[in-house]
Protein backbone atom coordinates (compact mmCIF):
# COMPACT_ATOMS: atom_id res chain seq x y z
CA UNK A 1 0.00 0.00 0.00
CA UNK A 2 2.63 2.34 0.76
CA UNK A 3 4.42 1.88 -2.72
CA UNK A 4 1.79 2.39 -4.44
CA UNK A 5 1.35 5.72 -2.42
CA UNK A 6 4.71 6.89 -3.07
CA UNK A 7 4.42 6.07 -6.77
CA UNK A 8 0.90 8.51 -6.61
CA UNK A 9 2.84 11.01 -4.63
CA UNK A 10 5.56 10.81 -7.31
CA UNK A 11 3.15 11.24 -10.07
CA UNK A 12 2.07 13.84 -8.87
CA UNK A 13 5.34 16.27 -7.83
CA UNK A 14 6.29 15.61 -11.69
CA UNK A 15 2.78 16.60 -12.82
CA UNK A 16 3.56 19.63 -10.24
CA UNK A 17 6.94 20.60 -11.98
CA UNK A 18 5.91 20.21 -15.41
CA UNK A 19 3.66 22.96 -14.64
CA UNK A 20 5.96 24.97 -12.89
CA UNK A 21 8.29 24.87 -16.25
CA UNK A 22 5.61 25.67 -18.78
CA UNK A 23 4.44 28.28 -16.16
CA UNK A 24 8.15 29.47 -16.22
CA UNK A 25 8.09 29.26 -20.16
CA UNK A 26 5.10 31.51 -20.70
CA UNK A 27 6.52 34.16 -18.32
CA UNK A 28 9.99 34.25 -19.68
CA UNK A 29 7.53 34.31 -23.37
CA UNK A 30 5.95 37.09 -22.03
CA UNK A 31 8.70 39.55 -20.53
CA UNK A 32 11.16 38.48 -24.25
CA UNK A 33 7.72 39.71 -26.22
CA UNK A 34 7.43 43.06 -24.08
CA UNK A 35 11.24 43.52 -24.22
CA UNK A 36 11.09 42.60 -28.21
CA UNK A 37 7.58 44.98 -28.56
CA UNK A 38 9.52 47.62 -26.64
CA UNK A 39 12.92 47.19 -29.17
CA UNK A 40 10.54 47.12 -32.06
CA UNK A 41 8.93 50.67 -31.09
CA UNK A 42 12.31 52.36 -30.81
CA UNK A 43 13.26 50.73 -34.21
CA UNK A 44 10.42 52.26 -35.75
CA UNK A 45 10.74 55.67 -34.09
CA UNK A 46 14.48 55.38 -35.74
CA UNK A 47 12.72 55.63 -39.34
CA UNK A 48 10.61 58.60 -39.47
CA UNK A 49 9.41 60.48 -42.66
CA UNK A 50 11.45 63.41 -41.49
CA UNK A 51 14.78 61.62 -40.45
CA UNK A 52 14.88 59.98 -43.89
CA UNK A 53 18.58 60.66 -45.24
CA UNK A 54 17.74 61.47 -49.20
CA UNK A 55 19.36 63.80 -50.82
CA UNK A 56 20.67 63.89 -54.60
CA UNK A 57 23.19 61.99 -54.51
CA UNK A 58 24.02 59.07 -56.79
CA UNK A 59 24.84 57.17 -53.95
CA UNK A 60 24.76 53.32 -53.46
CA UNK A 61 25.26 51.49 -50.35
CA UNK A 62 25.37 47.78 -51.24
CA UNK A 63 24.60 44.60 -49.10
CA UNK A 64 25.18 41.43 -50.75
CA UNK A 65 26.25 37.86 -49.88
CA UNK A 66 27.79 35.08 -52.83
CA UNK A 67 29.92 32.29 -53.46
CA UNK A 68 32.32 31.01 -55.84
CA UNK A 69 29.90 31.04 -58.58
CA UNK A 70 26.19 30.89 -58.95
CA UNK A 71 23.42 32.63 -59.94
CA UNK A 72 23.91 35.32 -57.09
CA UNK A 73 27.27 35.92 -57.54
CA UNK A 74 26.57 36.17 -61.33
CA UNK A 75 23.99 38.91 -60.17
CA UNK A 76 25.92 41.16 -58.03
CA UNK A 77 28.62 41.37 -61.01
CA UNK A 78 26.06 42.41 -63.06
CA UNK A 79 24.70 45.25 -60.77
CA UNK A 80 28.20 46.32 -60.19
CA UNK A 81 28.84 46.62 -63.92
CA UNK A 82 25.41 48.40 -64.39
CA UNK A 83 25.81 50.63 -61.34
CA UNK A 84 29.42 51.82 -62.28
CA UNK A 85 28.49 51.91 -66.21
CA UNK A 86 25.58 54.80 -64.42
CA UNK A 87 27.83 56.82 -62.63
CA UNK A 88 27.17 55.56 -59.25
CA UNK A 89 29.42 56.17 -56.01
CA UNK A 90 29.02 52.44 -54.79
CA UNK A 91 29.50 51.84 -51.37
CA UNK A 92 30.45 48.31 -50.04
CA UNK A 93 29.00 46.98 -46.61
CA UNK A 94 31.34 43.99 -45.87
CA UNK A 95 29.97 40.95 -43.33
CA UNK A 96 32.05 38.77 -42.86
CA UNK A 97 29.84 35.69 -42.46
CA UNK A 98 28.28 36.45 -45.70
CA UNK A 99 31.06 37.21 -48.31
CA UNK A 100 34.75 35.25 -48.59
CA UNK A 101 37.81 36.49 -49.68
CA UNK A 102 37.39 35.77 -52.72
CA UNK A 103 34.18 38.30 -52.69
CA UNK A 104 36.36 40.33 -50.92
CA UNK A 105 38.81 40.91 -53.30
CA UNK A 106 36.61 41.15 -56.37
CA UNK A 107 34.95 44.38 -54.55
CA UNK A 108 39.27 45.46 -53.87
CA UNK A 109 39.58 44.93 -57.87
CA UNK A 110 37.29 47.34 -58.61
CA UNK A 111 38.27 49.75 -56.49
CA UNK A 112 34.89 50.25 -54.47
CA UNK A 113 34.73 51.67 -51.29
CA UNK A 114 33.87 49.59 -48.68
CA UNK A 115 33.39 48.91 -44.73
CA UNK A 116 33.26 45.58 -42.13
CA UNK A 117 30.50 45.69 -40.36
CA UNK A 118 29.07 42.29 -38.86
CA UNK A 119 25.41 43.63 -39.11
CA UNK A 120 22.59 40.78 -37.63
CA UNK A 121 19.29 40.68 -38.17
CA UNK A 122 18.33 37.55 -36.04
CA UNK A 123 16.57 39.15 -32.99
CA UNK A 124 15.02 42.67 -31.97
CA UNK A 125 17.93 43.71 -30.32
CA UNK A 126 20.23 42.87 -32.92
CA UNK A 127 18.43 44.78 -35.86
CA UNK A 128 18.04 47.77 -33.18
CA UNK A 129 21.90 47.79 -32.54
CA UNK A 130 22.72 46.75 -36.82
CA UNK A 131 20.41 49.31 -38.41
CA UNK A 132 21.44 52.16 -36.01
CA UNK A 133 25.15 51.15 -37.22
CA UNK A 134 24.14 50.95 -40.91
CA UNK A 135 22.04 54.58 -40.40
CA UNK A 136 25.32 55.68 -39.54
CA UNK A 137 27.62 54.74 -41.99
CA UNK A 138 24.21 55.93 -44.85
CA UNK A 139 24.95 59.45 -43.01
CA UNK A 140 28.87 59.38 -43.15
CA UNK A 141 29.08 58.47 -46.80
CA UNK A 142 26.18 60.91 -47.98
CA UNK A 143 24.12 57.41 -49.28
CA UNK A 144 21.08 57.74 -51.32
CA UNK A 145 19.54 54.14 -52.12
CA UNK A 146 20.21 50.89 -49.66
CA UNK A 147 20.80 47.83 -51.92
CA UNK A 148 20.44 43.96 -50.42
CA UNK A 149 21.10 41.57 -52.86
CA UNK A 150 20.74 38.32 -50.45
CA UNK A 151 19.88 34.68 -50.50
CA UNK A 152 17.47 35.41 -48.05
CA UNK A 153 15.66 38.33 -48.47
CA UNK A 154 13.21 37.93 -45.61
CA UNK A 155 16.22 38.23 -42.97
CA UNK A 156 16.84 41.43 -44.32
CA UNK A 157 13.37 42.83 -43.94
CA UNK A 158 14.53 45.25 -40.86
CA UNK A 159 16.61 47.31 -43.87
CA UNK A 160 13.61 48.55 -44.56
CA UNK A 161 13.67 50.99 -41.73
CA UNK A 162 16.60 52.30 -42.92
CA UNK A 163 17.06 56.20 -43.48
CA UNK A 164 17.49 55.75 -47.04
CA UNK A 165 15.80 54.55 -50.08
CA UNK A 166 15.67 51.20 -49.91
CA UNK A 167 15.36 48.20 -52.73
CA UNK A 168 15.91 44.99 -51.64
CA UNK A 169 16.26 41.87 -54.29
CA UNK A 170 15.10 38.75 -54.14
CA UNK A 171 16.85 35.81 -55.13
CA UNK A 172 14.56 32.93 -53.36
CA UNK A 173 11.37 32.09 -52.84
CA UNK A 174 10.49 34.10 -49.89
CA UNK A 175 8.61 31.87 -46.66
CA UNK A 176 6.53 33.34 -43.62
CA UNK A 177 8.01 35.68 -41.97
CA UNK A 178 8.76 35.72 -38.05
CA UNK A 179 6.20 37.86 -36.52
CA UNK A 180 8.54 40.70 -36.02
CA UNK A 181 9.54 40.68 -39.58
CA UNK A 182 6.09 40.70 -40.18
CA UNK A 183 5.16 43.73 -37.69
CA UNK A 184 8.08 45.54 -39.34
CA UNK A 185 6.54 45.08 -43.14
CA UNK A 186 3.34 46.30 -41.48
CA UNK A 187 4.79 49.44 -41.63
CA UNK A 188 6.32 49.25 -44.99
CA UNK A 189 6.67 52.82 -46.35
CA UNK A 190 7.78 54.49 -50.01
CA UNK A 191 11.01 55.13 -49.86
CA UNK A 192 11.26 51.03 -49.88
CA UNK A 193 10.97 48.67 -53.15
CA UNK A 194 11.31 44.83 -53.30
CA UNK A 195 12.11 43.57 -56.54
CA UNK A 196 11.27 40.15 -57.58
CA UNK A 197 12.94 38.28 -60.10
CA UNK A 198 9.95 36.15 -61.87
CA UNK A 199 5.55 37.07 -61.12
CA UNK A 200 5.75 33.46 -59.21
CA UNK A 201 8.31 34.98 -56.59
CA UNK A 202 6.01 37.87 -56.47
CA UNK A 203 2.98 35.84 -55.89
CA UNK A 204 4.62 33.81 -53.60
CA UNK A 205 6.16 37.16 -51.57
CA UNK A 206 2.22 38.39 -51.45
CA UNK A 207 1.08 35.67 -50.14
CA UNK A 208 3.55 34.96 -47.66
CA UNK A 209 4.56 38.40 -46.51
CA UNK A 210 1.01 40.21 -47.01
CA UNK A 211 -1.02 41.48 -49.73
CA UNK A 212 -0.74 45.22 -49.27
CA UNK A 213 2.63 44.94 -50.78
CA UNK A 214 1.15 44.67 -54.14
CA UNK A 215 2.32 48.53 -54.75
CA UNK A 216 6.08 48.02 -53.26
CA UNK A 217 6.60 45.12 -55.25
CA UNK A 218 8.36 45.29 -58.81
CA UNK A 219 9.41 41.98 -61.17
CA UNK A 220 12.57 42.84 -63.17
CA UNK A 221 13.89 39.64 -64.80
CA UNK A 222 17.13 38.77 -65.30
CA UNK A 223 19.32 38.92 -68.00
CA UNK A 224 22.15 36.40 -69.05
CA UNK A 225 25.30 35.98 -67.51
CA UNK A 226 27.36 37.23 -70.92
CA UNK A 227 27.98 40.26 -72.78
CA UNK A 228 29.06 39.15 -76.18
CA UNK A 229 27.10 39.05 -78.82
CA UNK A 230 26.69 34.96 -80.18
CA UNK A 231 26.82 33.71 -83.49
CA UNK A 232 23.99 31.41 -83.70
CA UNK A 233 25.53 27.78 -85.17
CA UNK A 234 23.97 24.92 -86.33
CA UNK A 235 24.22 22.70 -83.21
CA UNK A 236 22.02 20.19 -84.53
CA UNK A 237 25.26 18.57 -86.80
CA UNK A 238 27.01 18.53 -84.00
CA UNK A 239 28.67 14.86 -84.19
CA UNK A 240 28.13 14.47 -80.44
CA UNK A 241 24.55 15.79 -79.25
CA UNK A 242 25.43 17.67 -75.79
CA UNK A 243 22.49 18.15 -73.56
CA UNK A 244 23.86 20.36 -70.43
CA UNK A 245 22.73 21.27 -67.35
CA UNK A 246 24.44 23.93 -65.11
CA UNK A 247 23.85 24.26 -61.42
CA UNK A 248 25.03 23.49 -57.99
CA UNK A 249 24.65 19.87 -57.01
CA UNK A 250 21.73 19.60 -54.68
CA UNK A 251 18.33 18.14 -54.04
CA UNK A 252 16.30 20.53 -55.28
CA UNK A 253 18.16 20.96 -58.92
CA UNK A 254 16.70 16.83 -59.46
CA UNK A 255 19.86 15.55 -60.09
CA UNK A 256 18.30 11.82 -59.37
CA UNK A 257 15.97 12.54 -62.27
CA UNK A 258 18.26 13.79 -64.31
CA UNK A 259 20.30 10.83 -64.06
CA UNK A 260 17.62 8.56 -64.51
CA UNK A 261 16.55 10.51 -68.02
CA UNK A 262 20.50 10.45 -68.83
CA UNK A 263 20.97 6.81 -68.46
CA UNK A 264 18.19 6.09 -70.49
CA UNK A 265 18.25 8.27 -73.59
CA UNK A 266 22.58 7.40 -73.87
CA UNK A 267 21.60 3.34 -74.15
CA UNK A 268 19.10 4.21 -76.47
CA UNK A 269 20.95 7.34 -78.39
CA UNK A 270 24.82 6.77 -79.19
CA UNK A 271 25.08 10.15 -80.32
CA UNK A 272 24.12 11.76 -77.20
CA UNK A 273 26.01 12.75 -74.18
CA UNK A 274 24.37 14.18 -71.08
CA UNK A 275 27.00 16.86 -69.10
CA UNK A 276 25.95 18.30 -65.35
CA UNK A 277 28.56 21.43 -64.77
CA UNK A 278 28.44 22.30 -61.10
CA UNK A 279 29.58 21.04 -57.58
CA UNK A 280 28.22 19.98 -54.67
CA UNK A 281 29.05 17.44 -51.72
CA UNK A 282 27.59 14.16 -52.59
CA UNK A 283 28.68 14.64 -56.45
CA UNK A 284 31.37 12.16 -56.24
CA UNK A 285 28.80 9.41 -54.93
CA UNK A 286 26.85 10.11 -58.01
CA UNK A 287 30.44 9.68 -60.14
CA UNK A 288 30.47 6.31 -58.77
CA UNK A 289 27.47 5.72 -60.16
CA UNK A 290 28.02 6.09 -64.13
CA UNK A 291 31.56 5.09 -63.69
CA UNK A 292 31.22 2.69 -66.86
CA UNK A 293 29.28 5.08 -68.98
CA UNK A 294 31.32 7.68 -70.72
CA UNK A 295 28.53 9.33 -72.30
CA UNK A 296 27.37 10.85 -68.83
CA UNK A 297 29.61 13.25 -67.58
CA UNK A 298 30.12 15.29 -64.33
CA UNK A 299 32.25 18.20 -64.61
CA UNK A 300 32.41 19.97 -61.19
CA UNK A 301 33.03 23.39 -61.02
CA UNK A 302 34.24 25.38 -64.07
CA UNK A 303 34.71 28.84 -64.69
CA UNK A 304 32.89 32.05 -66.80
CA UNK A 305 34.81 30.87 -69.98
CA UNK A 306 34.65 27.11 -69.49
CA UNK A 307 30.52 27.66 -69.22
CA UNK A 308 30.25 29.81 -71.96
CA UNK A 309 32.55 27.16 -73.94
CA UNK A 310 29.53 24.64 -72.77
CA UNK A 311 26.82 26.33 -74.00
CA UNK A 312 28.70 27.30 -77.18
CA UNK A 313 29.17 23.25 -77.89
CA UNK A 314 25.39 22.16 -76.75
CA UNK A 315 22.64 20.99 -78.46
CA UNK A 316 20.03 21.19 -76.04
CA UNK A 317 19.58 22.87 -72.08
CA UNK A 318 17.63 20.40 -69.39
CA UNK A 319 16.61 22.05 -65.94
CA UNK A 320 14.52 19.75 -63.61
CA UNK A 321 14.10 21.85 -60.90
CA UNK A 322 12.10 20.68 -57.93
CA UNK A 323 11.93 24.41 -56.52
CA UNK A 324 13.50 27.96 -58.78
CA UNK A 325 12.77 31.35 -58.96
CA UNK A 326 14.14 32.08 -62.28
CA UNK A 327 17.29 30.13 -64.26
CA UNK A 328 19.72 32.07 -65.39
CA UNK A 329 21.47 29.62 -66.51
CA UNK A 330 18.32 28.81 -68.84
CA UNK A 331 18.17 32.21 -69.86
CA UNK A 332 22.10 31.87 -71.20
CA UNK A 333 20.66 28.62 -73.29
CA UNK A 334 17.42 30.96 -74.40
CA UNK A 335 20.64 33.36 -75.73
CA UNK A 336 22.84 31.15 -77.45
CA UNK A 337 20.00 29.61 -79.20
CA UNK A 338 19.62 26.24 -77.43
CA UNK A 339 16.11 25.00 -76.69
CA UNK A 340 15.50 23.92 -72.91
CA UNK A 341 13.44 21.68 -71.21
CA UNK A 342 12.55 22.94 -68.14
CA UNK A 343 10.22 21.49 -65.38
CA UNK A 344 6.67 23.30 -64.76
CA UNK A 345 7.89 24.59 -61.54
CA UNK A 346 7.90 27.84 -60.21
CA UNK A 347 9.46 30.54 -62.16
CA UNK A 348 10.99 28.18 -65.40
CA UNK A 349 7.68 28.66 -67.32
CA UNK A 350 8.27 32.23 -67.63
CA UNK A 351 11.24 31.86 -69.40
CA UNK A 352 10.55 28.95 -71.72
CA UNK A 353 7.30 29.59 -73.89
CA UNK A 354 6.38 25.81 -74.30
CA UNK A 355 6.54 25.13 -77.97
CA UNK A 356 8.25 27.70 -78.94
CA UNK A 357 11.82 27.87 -77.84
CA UNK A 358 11.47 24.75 -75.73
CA UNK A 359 9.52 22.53 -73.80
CA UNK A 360 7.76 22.97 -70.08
CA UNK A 361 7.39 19.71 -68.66
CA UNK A 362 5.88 17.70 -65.90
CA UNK A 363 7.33 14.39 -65.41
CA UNK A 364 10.42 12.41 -66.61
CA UNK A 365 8.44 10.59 -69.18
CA UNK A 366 7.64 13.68 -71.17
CA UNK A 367 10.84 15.23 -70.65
CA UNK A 368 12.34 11.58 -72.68
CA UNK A 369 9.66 12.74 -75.18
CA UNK A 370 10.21 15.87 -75.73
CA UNK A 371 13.89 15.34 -75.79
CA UNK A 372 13.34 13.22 -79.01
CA UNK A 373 11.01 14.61 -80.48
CA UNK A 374 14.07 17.38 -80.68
CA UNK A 375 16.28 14.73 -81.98
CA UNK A 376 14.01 13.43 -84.91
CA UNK A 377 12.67 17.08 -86.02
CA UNK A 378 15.07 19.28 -87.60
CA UNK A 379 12.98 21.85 -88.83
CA UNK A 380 11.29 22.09 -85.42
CA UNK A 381 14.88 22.26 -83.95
CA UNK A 382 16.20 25.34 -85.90
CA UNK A 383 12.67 27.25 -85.69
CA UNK A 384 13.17 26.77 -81.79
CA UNK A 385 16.32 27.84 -82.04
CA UNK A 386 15.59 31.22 -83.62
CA UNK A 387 13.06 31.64 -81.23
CA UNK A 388 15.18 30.89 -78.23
CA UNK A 389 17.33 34.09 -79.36
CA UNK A 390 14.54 36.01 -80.22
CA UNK A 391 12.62 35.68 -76.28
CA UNK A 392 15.99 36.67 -75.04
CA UNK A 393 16.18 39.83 -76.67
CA UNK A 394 12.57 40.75 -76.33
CA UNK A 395 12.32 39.65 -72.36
CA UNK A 396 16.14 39.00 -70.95
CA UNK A 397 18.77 41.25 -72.59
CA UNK A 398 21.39 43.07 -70.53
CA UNK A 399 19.68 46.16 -71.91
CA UNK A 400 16.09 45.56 -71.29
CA UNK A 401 17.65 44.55 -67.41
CA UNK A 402 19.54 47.58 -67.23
CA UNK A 403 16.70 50.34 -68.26
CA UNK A 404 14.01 48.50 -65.72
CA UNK A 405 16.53 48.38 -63.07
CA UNK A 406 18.15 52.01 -63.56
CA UNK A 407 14.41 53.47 -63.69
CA UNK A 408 13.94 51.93 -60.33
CA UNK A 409 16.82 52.92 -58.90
CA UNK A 410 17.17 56.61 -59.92
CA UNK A 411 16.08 58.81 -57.03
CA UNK A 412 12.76 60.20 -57.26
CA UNK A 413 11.11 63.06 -55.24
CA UNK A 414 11.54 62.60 -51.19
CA UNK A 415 9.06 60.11 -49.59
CA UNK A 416 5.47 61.15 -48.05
CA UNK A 417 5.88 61.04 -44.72
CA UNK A 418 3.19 58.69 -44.00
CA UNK A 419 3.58 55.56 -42.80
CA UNK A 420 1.53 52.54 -44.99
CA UNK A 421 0.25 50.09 -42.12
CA UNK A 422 -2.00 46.84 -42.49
CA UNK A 423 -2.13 46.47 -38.80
């Protein structure tokens, strides 16, 4: 009788301190909320209509994060070109945890000015302490327009409260937001611009992030990664039949499809070899796999030249994307005249007009289809071709990117001083 007491009695003093903790929990919940509330308040108080920095200056202060090589990387070289080719004073705002030296030194090379600052945007305190830093150095340097080029644009949302114009660009497909990011776009004003690269991003960023930022929102697409003008060549004689695919090596680029479609079409097709270009960690276990076909080839990282060399030498672009705003690396296939296959997901149909310069897919048996249907039709080939070039030019050129993103970017007249709230 007594054991079975102490086992009740036991119960019970755990039942007791389980409630103690979660009673615990909810007040440490509620004194971080009032703290974070209170943060939040004096971050907005920071960003008043009439504390706004603009003045006529052709002033840039840039915030952007890349790697080696990729599609962001390709982008900030681009906007650097563009901005520079305008006139602008660019100035560089270095964190460390976001750019290597690598990045580093590219900004050195061009002899931009630039400052280390380990801005954070994780928690209230940290955006009250980072854009209070950032306001400073806007002041200092006499800076007109705040760009963030980012991965992540939704961890930047607190640079909208910055005294400057501010456009920030998209390069993923933005998620919920944390419900301070979310009480800060409440109060979304017009000094502040978020352009998207594809309408899917921008549908996605309304529905995510709110609806009344229908009027702040702008889609610019991108142009291709090269400057040169290309002599369209008759890739369809090509003795060997390249089709090429250029990204990192990850989940969400397919590669498991990919290599199922490539291992397929090469037993059945001698004349056609199947080339990924792009790294990534578990590419060697994939090697392993097509060790004893030669007609399937992994090529790791290469460089500008080595890509454009690629596409030069290709007969047709696949990209089975699982997730993707917009390909630029399609886009640089649209230019050089290669049809594409793309997968119907997110931004890809945009680019490819199904039929026309290409094919928009929806499972690995059609891709096989299209692919030789390609193979069998010349005539269709060429006309696809031509038209590949000719939705570049009219949707994706470096000049049609430069004159949308220059017209966004030149100052216009100061800011109302209203704030915009949905709350």
């Amino acid at each position: 009788m007594s054991v079975a007491k102490n086992k009740t009695t036991s119960e019970m003093l755990i039942k007791i301190k389980k409630k103690i903790i979660r009673i615990i929990i909810e007040i440490y919940k509620t004194i971080n909320d009032f703290n974070s509330n209170i943060l939040l308040n004096i971050l907005f108080s920071f960003n008043k209509g009439k504390q706004i920095f603009i003045n006529d200056e052709k002033s840039i202060l840039l915030l952007a994060g890349f790697d080696k090589y990729g599609g962001t990387r390709t982008y900030v070289e681009s906007l650097l070109a563009v901005l520079e080719k305008n006139n602008f004073k660019i100035h560089f705002l270095i964190n460390k945890k976001n750019i290597n030296a690598e990045g580093l030194n590219l900004i050195k090379d061009k002899n931009i000015n630039y400052s280390k600052y380990n801005y954070s945007f994780n928690k209230p305190i940290n955006m009250l302490l980072s854009i209070n830093h950032i306001n400073k150095i806007i002041k200092k340097n006499n800076i007109n327009t705040t760009i963030v080029s980012e991965g992540d644009c939704g961890y930047y949302i607190p640079c909208i409260l910055l005294k400057s114009r501010n456009i920030l660009i998209e390069h993923t497909i933005p998620g919920k937001l944390d419900r301070y990011r979310q009480k800060i776009i409440c109060n979304m004003k017009n000094n502040t611009k978020i352009i998207c690269v594809s309408n899917y991003q921008k549908e996605k960023t309304l529905e995510n992030w709110g609806k009344h930022l229908k009027n702040y929102c702008s889609v610019i697409y991108n142009s291709g990664s090269y400057d040169s003008d290309f002599l369209l060549k008759n890739n369809l004689n090509l003795n060997k039949k390249r089709i090429i695919t250029i990204a990192h090596f990850i989940d969400y680029k397919n590669p498991d499809m990919w290599l199922s479609i490539a291992k397929k079409l090469t037993e059945k097709y001698t004349e056609l070899e199947f080339r990924w270009i792009g790294d990534g960690k578990e590419l060697s276990s994939y090697k392993n796999n097509i060790s004893e076909n030669n007609a399937i080839k992994f090529l790791g990282y290469c460089n500008h030249e080595q890509i454009k060399k690629e596409y030069e030498d290709a007969f047709l672009y696949l990209a089975l994307s699982k997730i993707e705003n917009l390909s630029l690396a399609v886009i640089d296939a649209l230019r050089t005249g290669i049809p594409a296959i793309v997968m119907n997901t997110g931004g890809l149909p945009e680019v490819v007009d199904s039929e026309k310069c290409g094919y928009v897919v929806t499972s690995e048996d059609e891709a096989i289809e299209k692919i030789e249907v390609l193979l069998k039709n010349k005539e269709l080939y060429q006309n696809m071709s031509k038209n590949a070039v000719a939705r570049y030019n009219m949707l994706f050129s470096k000049e049609e990117w430069e004159r949308n993103l220059i017209s966004l970017i030149n100052p216009p007249p100061p800011p109302p001083e209203n704030f915009n709230k949905c709350l």
